[in-house]
Protein backbone atom coordinates (compact mmCIF):
# COMPACT_ATOMS: atom_id res chain seq x y z
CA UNK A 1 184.99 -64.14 218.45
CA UNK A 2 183.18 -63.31 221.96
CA UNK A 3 180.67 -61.98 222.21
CA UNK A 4 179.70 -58.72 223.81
CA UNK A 5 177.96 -58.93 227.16
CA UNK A 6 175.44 -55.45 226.55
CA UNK A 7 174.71 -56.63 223.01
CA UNK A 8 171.14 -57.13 221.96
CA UNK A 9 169.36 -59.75 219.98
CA UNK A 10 169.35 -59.24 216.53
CA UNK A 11 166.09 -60.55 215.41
CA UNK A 12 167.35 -59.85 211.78
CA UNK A 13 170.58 -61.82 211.60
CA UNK A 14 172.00 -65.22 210.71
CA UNK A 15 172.43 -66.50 213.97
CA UNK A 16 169.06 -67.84 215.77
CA UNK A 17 168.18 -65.68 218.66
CA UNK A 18 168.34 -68.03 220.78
CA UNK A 19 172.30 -68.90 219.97
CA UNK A 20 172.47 -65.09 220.28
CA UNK A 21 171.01 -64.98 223.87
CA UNK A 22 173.14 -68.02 224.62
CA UNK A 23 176.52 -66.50 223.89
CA UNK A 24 175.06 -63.57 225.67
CA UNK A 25 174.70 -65.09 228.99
CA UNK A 26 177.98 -67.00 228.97
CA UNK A 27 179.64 -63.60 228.28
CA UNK A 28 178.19 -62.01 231.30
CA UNK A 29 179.16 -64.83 233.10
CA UNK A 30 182.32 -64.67 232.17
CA UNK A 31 182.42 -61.05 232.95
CA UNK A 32 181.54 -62.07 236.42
CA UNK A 33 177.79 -60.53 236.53
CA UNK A 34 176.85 -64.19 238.43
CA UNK A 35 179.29 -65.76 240.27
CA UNK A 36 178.96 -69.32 240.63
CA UNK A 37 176.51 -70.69 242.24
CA UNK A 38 174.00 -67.96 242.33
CA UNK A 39 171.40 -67.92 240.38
CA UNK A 40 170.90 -66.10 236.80
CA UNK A 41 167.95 -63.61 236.30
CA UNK A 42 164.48 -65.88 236.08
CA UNK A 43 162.99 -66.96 232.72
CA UNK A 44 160.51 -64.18 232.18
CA UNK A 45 162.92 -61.58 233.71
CA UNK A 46 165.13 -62.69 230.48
CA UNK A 47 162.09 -62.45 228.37
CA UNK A 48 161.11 -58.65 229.44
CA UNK A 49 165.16 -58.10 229.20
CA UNK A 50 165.85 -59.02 225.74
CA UNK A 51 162.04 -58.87 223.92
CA UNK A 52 162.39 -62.78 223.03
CA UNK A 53 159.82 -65.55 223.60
CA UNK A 54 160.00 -67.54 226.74
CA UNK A 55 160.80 -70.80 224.56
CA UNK A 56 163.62 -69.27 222.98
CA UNK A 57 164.82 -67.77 226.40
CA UNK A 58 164.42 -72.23 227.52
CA UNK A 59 166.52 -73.28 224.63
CA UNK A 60 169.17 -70.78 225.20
CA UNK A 61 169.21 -72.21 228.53
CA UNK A 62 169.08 -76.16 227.72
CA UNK A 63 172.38 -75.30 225.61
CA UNK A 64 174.06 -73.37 228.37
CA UNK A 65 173.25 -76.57 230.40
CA UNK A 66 174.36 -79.02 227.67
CA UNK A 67 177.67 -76.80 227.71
CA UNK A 68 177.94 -77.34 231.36
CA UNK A 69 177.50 -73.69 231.96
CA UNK A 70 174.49 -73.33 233.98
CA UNK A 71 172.30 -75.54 236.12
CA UNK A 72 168.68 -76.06 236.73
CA UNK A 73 166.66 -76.30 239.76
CA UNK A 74 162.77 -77.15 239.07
CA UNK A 75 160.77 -74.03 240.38
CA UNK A 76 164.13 -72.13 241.84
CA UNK A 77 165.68 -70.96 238.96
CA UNK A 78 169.10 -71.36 236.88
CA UNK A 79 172.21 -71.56 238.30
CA UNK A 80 175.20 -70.83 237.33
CA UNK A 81 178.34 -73.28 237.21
CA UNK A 82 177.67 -77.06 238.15
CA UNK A 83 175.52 -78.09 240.83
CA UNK A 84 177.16 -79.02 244.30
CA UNK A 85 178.01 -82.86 244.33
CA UNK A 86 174.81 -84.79 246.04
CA UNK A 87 177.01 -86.93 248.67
């Protein structure tokens, strides 16, 4: 089932919000909000955004990196895609 890219976190739910904001991002990904490469909205942008703590907003992340999804930069943000090959 995908998920829909305007949905909200439902704090209320079985899912963990931060599964929720997960799926979330990879749907407006797919929907081409970021192209690859760019960067996705900062950390406390997606904290304001969606009402959610900024850990939960980090572990939503660390899976969309696990996933190969997204990629991080320390202090310049999350990208999204993989990261350009260091050669």
């Amino acid at each position: 089932m995908a998920t829909d890219p305007d949905a909200e976190i439902d704090h209320e739910g079985p899912v963990t919000p931060y599964r929720q904001l997960a799926e979330i991002l990879k749907a407006r990904i797919g929907r081409g909000d970021w192209a690859d490469g760019r960067p996705i909205p900062s950390e406390a942008r997606l904290v304001q955004e969606y009402g959610i703590a900024r850990s939960t907003v980090r572990r939503a992340l660390d899976v969309l990196v696990d996933e190969r999804v997204v990629w991080k930069v320390q202090g310049r943000g999350t990208y999204v895609g993989q990261p350009p090959d260091e050669a």
